[in-house]
C-alpha atoms as a PDB file:
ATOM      1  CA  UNK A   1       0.316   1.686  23.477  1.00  0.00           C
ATOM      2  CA  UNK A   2       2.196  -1.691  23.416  1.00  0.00           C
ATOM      3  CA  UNK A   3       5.079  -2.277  21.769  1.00  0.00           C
ATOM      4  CA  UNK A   4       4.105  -3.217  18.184  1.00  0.00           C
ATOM      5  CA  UNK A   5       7.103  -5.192  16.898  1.00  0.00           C
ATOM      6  CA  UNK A   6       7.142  -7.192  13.467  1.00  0.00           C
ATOM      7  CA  UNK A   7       6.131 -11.042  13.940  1.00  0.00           C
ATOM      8  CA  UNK A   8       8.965 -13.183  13.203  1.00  0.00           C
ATOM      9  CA  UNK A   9       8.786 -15.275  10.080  1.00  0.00           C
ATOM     10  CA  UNK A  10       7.265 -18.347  11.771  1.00  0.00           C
ATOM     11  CA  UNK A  11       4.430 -16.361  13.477  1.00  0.00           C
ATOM     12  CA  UNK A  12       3.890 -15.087  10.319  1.00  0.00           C
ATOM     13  CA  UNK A  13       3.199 -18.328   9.028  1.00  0.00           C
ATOM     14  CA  UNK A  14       1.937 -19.571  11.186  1.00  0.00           C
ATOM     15  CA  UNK A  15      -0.704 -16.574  12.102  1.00  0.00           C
ATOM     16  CA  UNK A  16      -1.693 -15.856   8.488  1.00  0.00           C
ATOM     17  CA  UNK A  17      -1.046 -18.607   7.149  1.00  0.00           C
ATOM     18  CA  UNK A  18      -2.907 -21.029   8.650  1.00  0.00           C
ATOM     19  CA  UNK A  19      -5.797 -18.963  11.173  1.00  0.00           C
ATOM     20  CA  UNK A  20      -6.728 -15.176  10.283  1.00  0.00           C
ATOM     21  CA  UNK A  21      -6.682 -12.720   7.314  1.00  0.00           C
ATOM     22  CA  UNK A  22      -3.641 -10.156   7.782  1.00  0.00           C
ATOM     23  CA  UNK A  23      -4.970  -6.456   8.392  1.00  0.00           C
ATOM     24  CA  UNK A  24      -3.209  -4.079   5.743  1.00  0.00           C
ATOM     25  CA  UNK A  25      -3.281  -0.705   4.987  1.00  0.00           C
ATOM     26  CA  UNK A  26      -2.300   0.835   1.407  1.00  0.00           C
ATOM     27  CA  UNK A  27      -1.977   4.445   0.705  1.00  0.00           C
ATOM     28  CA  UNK A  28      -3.077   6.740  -2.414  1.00  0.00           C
ATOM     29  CA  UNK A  29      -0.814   9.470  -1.933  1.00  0.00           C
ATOM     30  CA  UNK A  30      -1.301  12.882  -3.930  1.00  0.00           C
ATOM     31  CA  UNK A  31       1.458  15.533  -3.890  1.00  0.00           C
ATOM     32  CA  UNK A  32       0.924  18.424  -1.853  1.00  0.00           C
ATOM     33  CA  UNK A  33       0.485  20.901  -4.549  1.00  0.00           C
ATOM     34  CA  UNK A  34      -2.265  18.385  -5.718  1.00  0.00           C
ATOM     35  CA  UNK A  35      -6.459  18.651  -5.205  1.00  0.00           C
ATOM     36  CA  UNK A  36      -8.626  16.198  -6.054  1.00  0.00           C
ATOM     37  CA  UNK A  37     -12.436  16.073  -6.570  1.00  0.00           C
ATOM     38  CA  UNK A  38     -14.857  12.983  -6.728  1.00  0.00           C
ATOM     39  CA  UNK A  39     -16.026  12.931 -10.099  1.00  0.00           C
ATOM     40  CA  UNK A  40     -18.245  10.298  -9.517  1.00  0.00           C
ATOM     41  CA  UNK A  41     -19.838   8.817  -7.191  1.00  0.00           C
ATOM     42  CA  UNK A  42     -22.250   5.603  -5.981  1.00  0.00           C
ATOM     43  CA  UNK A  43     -23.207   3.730  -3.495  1.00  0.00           C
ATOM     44  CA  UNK A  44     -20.477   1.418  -3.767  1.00  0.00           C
ATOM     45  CA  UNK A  45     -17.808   3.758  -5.673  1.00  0.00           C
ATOM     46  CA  UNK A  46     -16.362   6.560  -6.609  1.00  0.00           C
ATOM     47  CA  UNK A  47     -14.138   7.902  -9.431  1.00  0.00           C
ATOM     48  CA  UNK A  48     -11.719  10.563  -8.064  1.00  0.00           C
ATOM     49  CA  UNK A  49     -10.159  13.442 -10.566  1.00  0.00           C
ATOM     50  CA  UNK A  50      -7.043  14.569  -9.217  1.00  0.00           C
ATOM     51  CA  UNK A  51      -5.312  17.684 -10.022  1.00  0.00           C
ATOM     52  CA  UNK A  52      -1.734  19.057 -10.085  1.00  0.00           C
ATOM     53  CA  UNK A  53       1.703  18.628 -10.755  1.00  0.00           C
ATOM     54  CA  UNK A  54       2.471  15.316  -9.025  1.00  0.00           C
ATOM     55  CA  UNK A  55       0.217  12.386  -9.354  1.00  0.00           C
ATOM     56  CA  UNK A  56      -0.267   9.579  -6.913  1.00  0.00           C
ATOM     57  CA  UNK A  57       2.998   7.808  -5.332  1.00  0.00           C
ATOM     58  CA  UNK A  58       3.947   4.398  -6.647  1.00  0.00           C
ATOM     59  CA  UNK A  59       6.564   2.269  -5.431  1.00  0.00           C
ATOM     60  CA  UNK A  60       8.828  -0.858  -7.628  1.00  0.00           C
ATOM     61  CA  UNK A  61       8.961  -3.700  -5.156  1.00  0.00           C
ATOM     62  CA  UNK A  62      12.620  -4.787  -4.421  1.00  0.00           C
ATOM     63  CA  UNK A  63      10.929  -7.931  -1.670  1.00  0.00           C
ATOM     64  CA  UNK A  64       8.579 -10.680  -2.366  1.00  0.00           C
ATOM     65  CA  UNK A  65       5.715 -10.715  -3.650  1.00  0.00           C
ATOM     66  CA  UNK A  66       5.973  -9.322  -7.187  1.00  0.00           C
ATOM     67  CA  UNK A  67       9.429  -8.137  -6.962  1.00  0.00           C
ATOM     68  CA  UNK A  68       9.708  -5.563 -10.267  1.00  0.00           C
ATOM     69  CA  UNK A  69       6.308  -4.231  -9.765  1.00  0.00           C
ATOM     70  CA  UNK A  70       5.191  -0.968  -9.048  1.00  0.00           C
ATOM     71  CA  UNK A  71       2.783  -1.204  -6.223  1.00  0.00           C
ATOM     72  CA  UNK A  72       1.117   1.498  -3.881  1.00  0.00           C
ATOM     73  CA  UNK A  73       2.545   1.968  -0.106  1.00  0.00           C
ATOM     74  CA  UNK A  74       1.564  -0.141   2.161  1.00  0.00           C
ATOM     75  CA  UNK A  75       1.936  -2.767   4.913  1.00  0.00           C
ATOM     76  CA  UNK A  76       0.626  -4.561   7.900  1.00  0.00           C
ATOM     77  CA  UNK A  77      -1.943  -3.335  10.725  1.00  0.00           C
ATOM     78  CA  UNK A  78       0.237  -3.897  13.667  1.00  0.00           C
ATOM     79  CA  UNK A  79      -1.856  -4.736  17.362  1.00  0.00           C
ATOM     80  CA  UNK A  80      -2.572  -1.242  19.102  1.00  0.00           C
ATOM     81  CA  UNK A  81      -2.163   0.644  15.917  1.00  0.00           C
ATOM     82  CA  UNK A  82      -5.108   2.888  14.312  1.00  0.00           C
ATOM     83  CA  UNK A  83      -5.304   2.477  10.317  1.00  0.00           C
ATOM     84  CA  UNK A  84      -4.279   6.200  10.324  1.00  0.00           C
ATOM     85  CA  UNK A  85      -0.825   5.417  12.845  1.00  0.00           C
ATOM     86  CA  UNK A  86       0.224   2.045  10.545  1.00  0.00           C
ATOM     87  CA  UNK A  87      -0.655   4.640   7.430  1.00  0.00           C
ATOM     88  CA  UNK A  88       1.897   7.147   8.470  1.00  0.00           C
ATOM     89  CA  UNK A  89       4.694   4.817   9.946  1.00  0.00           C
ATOM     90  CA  UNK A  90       4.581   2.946   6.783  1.00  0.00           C
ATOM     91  CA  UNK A  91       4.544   5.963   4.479  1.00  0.00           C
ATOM     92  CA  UNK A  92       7.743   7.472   6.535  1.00  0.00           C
ATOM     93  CA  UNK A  93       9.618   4.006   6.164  1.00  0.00           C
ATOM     94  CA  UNK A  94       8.821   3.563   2.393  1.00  0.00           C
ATOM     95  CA  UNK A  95       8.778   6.760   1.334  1.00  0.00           C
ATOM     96  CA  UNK A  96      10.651   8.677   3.459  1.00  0.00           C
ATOM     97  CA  UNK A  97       7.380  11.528   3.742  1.00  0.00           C
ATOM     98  CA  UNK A  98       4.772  12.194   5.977  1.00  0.00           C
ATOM     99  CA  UNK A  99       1.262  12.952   5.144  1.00  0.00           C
ATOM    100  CA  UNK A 100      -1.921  13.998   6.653  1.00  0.00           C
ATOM    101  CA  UNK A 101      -4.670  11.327   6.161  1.00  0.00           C
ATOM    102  CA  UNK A 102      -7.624  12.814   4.133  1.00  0.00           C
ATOM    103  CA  UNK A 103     -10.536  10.042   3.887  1.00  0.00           C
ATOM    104  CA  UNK A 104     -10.815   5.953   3.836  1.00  0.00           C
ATOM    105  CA  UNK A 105     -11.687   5.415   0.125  1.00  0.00           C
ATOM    106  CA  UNK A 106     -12.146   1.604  -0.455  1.00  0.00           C
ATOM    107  CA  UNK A 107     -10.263  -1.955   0.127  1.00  0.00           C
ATOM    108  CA  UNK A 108      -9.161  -4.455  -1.681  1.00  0.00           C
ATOM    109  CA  UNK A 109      -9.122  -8.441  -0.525  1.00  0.00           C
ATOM    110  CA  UNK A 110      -5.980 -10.971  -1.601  1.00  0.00           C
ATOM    111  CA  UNK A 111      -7.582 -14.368  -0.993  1.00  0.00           C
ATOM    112  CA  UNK A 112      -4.331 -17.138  -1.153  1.00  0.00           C
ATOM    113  CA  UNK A 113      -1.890 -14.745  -2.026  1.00  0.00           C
ATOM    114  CA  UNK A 114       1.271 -16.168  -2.160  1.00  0.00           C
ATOM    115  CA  UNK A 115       4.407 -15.568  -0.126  1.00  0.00           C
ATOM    116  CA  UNK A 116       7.486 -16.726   0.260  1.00  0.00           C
ATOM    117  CA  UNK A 117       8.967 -17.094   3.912  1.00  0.00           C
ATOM    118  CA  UNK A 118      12.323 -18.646   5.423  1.00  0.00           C
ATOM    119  CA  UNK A 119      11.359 -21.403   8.004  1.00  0.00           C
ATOM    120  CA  UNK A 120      13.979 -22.987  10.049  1.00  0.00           C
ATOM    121  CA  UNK A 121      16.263 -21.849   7.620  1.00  0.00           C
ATOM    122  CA  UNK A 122      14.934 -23.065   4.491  1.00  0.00           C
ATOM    123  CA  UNK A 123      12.515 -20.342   2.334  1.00  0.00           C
ATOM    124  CA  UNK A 124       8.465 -22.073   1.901  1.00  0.00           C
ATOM    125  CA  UNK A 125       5.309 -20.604   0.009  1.00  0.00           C
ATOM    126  CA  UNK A 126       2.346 -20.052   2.603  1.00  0.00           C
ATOM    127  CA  UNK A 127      -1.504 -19.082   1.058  1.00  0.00           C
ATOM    128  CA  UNK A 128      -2.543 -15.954   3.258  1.00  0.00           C
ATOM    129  CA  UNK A 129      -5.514 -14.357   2.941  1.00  0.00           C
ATOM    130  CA  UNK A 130      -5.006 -10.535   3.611  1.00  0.00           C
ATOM    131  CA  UNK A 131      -7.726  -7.310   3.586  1.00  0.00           C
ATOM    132  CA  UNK A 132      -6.239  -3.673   2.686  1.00  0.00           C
ATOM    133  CA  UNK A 133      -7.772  -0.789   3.884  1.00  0.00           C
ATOM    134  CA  UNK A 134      -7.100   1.603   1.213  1.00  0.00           C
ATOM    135  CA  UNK A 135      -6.202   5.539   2.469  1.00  0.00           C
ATOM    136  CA  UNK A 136      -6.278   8.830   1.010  1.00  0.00           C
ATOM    137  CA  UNK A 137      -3.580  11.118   1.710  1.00  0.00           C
ATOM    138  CA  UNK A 138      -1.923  13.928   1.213  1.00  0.00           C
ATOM    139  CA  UNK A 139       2.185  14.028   0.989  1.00  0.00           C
ATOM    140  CA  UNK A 140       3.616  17.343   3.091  1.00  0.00           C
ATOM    141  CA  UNK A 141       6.632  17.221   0.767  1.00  0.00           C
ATOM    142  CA  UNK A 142       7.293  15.956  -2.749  1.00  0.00           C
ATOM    143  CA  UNK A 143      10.226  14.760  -2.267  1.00  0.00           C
ATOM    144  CA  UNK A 144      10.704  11.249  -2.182  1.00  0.00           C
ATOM    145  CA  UNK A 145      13.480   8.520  -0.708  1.00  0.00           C
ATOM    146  CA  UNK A 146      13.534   4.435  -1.400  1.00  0.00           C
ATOM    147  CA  UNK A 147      13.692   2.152   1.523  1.00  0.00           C
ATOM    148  CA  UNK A 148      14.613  -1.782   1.755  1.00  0.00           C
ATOM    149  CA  UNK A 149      10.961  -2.154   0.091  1.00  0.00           C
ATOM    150  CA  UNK A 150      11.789  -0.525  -3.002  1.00  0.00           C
ATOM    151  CA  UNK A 151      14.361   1.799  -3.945  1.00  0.00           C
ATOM    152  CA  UNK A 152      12.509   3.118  -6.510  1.00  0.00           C
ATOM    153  CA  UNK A 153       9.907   5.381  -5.533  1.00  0.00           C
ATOM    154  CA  UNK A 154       7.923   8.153  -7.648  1.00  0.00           C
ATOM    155  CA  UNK A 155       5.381   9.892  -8.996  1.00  0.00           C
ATOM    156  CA  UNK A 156       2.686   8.583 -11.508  1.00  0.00           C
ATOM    157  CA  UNK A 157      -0.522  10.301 -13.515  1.00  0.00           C
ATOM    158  CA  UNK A 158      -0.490   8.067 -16.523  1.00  0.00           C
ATOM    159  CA  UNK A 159       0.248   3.755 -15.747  1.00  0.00           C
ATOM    160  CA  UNK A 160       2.851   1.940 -16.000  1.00  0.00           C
ATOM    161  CA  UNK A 161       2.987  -0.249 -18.904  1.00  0.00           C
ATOM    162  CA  UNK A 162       4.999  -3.188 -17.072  1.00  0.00           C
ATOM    163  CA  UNK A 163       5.235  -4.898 -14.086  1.00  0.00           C
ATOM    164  CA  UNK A 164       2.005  -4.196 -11.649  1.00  0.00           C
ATOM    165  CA  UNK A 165      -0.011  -5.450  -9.219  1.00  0.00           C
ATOM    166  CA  UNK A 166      -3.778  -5.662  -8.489  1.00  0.00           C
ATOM    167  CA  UNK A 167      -3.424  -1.280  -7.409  1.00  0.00           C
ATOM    168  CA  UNK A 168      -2.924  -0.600 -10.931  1.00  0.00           C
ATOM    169  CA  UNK A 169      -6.235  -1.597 -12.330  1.00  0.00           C
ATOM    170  CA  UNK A 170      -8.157  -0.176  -8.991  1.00  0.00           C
ATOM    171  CA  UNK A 171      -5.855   3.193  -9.597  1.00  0.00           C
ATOM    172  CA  UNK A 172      -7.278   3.172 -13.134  1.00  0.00           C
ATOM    173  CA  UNK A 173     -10.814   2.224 -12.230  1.00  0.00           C
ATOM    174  CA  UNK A 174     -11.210   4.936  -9.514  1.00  0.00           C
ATOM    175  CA  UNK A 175      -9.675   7.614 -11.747  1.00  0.00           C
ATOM    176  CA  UNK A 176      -6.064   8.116 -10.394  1.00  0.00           C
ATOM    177  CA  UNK A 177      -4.312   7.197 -12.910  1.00  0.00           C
ATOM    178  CA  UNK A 178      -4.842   6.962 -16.816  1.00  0.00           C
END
């Protein structure tokens, strides 16, 4: 596999912000004493009951975008990696875990999301357009360690009432958290 380094900030820009969506990958992550059971389920959805002591794993950003927010793990598709390798190299460096990947349950699209970037020394806002791939999984340990991302990483069942992102209302809607 090729070396699958991050792009430096004016690739970035210039990549995503001006010629393709970004690939992502975001992570529902139930404790390992934790079942779950699809409660419901369509032809375009399904509403998951989840079991158990722990919960799903949310992280409060401590970076751009949304800093404050509780958000799910996640991060960028990097070239040669499977959705299931950038899954559990960006679990281990948020979380500090590792899991065993379970099932692809959905995605979620961020058309002109907003980022902040430093260019030639001087910080800019871009419009990217990125796609998440969203994974179920299933944390080998419970407990949990911060990273550069966010040092404040835990378990949720029930919301929190301030300061999330877009994950919060899908987490809701699909049945992972109240």
């Amino acid at each position: 596999m090729p070396e699958n380094k991050r792009l430096t900030n004016d690739l970035y820009a210039l990549v995503y912000g001006q010629y393709v969506p970004r690939l992502c990958v975001d992570l529902v992550v139930i404790g390992p004493e934790d079942t779950f059971r699809v409660a419901i389920s369509t032809n375009l959805d399904s509403v998951f009951d989840v079991q158990g002591p722990n919960g799903i794993i949310l992280i409060q950003r401590d970076i751009p975008p949304e800093i404050g927010s509780w958000h799910l793990p996640g991060g960028t598709v990097r070239k040669g990696e499977t959705l299931e390798v950038a899954a559990k190299r960006i679990i281990k460096s948020e979380t500090g875990i590792e899991v065993e990947i379970l099932d692809r349950i959905g995605s979620l699209e961020f058309l002109n999301e907003e980022q902040e970037v430093e260019l030639n020394g001087k910080k800019e806002k871009i419009n990217i357009h990125s796609v998440s791939v969203i994974l179920l999984a299933k944390a080998k340990t419970n407990v949990l360690t911060g990273s550069d991302d966010g040092k404040n990483v835990e378990w949720f069942k029930i919301a929190p009432t301030i300061g999330h992102t877009i994950h919060i209302p899908y987490l809701i809607k699909h049945g992972f958290l109240k």
